[in-house]
C-alpha atoms as a PDB file:
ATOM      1  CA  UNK A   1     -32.889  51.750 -43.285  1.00  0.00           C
ATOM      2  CA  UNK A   2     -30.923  51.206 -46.700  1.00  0.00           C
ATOM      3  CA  UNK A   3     -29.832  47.595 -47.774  1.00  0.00           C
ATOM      4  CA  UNK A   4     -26.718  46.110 -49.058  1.00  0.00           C
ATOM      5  CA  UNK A   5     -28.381  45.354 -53.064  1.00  0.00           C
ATOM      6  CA  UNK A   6     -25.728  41.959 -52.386  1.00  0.00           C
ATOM      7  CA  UNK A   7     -27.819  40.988 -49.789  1.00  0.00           C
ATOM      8  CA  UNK A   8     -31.001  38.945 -50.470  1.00  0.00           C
ATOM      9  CA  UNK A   9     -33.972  40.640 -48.973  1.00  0.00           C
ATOM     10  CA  UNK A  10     -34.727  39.531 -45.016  1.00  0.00           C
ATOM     11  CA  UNK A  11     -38.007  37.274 -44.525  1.00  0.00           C
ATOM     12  CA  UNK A  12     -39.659  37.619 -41.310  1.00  0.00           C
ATOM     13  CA  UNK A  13     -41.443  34.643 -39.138  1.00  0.00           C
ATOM     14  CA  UNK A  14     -39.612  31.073 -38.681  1.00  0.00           C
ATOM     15  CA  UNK A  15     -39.733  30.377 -42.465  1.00  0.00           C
ATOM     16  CA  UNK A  16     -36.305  30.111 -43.959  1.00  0.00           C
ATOM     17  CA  UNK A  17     -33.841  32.810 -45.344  1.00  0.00           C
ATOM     18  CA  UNK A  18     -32.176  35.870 -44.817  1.00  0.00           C
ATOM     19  CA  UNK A  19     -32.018  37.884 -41.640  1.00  0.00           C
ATOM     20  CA  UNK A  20     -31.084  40.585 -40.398  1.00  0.00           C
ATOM     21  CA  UNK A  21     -31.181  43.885 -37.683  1.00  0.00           C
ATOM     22  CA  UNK A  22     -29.556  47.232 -38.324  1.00  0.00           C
ATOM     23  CA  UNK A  23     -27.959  48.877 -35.089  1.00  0.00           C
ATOM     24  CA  UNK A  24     -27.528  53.117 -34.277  1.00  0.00           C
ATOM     25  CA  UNK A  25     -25.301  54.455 -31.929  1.00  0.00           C
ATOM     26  CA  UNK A  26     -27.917  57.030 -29.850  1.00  0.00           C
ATOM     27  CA  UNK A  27     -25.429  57.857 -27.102  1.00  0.00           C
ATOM     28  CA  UNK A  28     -21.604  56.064 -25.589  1.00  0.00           C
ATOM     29  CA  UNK A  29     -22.625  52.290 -25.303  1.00  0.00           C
ATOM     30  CA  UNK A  30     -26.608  52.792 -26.227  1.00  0.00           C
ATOM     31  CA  UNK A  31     -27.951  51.713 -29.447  1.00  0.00           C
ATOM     32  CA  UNK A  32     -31.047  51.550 -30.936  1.00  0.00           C
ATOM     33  CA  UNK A  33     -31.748  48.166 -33.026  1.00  0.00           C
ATOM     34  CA  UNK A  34     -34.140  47.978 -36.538  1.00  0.00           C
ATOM     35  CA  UNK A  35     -35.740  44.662 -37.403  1.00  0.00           C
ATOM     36  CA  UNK A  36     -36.866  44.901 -41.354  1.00  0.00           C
ATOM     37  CA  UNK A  37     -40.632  44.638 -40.055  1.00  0.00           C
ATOM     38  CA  UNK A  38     -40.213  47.570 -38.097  1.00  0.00           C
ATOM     39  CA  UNK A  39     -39.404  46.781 -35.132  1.00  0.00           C
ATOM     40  CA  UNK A  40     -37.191  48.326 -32.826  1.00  0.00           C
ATOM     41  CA  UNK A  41     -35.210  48.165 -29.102  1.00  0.00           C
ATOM     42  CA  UNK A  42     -32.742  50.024 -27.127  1.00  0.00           C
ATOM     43  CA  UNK A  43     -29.782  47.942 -26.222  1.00  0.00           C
ATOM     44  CA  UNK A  44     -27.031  49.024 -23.656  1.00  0.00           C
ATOM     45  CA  UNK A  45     -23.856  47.859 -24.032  1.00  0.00           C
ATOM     46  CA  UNK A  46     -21.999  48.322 -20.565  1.00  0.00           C
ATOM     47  CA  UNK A  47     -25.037  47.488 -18.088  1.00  0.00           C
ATOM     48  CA  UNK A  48     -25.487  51.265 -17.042  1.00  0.00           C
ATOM     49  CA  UNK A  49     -29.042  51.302 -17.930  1.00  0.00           C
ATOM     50  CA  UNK A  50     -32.144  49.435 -17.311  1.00  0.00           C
ATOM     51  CA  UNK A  51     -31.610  48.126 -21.174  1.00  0.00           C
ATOM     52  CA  UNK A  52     -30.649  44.575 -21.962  1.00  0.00           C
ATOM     53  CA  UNK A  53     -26.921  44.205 -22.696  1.00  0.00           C
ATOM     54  CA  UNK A  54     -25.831  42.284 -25.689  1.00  0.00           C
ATOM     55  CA  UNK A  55     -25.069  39.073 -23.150  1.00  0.00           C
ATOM     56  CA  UNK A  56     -28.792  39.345 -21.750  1.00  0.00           C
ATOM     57  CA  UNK A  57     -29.944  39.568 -25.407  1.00  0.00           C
ATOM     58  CA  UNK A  58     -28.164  36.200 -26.124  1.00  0.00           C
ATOM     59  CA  UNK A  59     -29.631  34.448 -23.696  1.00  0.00           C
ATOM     60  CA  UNK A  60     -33.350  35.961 -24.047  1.00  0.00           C
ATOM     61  CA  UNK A  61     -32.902  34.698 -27.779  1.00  0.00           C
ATOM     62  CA  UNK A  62     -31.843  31.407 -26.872  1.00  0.00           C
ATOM     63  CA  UNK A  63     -35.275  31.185 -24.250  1.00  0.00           C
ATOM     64  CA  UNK A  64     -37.771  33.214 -26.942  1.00  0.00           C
ATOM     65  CA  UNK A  65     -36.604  30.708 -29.562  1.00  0.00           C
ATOM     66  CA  UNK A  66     -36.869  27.438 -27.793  1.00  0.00           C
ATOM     67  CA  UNK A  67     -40.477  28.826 -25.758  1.00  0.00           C
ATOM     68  CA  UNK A  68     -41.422  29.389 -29.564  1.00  0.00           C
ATOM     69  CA  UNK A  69     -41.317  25.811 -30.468  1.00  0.00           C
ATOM     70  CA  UNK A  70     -42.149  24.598 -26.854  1.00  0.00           C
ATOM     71  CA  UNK A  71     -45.573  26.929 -27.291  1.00  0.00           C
ATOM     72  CA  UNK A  72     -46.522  25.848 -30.425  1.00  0.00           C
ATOM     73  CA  UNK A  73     -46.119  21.975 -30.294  1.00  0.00           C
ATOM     74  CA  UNK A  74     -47.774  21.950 -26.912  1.00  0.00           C
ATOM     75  CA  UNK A  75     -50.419  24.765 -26.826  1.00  0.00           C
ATOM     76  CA  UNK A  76     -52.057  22.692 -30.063  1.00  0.00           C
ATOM     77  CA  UNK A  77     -53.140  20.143 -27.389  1.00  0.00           C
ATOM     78  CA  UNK A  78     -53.905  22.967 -24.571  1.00  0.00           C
ATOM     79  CA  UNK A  79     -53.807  26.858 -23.859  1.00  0.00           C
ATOM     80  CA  UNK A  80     -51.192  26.531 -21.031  1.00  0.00           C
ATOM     81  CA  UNK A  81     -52.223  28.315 -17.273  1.00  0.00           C
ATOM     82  CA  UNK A  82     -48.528  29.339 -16.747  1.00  0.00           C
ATOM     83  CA  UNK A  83     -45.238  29.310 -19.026  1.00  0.00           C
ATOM     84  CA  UNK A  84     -42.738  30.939 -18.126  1.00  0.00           C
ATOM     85  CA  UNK A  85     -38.897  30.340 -19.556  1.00  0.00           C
ATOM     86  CA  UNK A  86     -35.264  31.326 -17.179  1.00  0.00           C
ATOM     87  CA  UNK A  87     -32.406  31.162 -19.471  1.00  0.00           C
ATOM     88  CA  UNK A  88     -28.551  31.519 -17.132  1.00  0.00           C
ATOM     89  CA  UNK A  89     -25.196  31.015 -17.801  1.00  0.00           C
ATOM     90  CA  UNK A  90     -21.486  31.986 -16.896  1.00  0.00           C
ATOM     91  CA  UNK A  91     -19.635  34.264 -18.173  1.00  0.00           C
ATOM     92  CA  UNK A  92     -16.211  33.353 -18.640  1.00  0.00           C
ATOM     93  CA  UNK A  93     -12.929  34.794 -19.992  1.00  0.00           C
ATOM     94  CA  UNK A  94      -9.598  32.800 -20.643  1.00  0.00           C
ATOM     95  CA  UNK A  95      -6.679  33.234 -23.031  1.00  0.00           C
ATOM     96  CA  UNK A  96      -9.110  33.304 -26.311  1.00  0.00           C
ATOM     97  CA  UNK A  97     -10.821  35.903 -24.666  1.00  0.00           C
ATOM     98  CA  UNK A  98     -14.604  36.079 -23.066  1.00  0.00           C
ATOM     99  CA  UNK A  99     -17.284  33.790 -23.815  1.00  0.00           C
ATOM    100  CA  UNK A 100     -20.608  32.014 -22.162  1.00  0.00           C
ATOM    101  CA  UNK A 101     -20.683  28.586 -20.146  1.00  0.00           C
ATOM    102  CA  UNK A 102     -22.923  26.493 -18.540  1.00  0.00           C
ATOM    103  CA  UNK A 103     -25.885  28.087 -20.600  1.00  0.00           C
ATOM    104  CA  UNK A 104     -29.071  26.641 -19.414  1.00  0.00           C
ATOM    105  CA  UNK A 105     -32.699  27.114 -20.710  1.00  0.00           C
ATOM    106  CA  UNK A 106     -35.654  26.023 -18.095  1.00  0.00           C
ATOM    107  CA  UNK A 107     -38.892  26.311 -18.654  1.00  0.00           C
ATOM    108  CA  UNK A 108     -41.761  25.852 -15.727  1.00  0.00           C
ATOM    109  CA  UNK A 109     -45.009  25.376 -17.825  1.00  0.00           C
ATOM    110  CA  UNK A 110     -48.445  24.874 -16.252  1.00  0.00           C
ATOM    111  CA  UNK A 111     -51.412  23.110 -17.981  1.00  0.00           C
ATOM    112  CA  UNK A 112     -55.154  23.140 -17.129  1.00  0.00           C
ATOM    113  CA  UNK A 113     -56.467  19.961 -15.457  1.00  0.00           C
ATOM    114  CA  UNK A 114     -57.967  17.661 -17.292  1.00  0.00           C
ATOM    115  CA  UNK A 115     -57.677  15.255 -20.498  1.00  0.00           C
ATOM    116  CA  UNK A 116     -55.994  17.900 -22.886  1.00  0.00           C
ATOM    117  CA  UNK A 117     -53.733  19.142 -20.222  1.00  0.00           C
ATOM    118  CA  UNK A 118     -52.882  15.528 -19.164  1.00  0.00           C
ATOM    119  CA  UNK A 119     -51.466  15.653 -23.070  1.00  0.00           C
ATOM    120  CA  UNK A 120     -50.439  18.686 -23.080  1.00  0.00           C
ATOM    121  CA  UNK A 121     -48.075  18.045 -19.955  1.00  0.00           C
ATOM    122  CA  UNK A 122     -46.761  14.460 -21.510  1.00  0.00           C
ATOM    123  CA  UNK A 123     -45.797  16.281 -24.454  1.00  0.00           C
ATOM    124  CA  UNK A 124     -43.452  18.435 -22.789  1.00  0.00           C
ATOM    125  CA  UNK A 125     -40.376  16.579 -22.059  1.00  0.00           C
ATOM    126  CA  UNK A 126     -40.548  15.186 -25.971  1.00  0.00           C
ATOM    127  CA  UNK A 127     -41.040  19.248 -27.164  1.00  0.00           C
ATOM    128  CA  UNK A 128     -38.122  20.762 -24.935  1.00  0.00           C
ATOM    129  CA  UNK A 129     -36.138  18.251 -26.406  1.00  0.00           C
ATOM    130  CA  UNK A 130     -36.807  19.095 -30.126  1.00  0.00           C
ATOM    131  CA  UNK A 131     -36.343  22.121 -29.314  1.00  0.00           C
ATOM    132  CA  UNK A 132     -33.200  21.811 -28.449  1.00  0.00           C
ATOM    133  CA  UNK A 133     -31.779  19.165 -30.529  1.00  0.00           C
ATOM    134  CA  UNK A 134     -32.888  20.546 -33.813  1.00  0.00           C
ATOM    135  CA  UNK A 135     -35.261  22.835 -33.783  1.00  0.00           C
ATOM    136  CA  UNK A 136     -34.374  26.419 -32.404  1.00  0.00           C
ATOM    137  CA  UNK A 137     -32.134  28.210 -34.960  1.00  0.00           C
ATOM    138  CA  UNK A 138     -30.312  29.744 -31.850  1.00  0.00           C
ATOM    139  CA  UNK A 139     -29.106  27.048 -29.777  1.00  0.00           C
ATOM    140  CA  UNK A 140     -28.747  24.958 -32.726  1.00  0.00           C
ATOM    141  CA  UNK A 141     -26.403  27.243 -34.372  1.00  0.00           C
ATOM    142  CA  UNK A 142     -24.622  27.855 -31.057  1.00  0.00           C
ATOM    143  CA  UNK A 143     -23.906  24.316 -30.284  1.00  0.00           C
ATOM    144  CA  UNK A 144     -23.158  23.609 -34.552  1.00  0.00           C
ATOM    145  CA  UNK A 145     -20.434  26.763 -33.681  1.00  0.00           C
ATOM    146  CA  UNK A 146     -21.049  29.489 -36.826  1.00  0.00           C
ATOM    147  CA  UNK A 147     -18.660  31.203 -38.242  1.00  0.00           C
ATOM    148  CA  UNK A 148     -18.647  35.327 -37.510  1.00  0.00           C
ATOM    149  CA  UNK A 149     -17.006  37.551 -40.428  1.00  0.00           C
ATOM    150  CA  UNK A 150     -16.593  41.177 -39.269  1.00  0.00           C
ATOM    151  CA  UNK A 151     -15.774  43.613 -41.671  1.00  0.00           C
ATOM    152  CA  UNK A 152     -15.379  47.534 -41.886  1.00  0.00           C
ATOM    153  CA  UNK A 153     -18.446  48.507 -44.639  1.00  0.00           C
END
């Protein structure tokens, strides 16, 4: 992968800074998609394969960012038995053009019995809410409403 010497280098875990993915066109609506850690995934753009489209990708980050904060706030008190995260939504088109409604992240998260999981499962409510109120970068910056600059490189 080459980088843009404009662009400050890309950090990797939840600290702050720069990110960023590179995308290659591997065949009509495939691509393959570069983190800078090395990471990569095959993303299909019209739904024809068993890859996740770029709509399915929006809402997985939306659920992998706020089951990141959700997992680490409450698996300090216990080691959860089940957690598992459904993220849905609408899609929508009118005269702006297409777009996502009615998003909705739900998570159904088991705890052992017991004292810890007693705390674990009162802390809960209290971390989905951070979560989404300030804490996942994702949501957050969908509800805030980012601006998007595309340009021909």
């Amino acid at each position: 992968m080459t980088s843009d010497p404009s662009t400050p280098p890309a950090t990797g875990g939840t600290g702050l800074g720069h990110r960023s993915v590179t995308m290659t066109r591997l065949e009509k609506g495939v691509y393959e998609v570069h983190n800078t850690r090395g990471g990569t995934m095959r993303v299909g753009g019209g739904g024809d394969t068993e890859d996740f489209t770029p709509v399915e990708l929006f809402l997985t980050a939306m659920a992998a960012c706020s089951a990141t904060d959700v997992d680490f706030i409450t698996s300090r008190i216990a080691e959860p038995v089940a957690f598992d995260v459904d993220a849905a939504g609408e899609k929508a088109r009118d005269d702006d053009g297409n777009f996502m409604e009615g998003i909705e992240i739900t998570f159904r998260v088991r705890f052992p019995d017991g004292e810890e999981g007693e705390r674990a499962r009162g802390r809960l409510p209290k971390a989905i809410a951070q979560s989404g109120d300030r804490l996942c970068t994702v949501s957050r910056t969908v509800q805030r409403g980012a601006e998007v600059a595309y340009r021909e490189a």
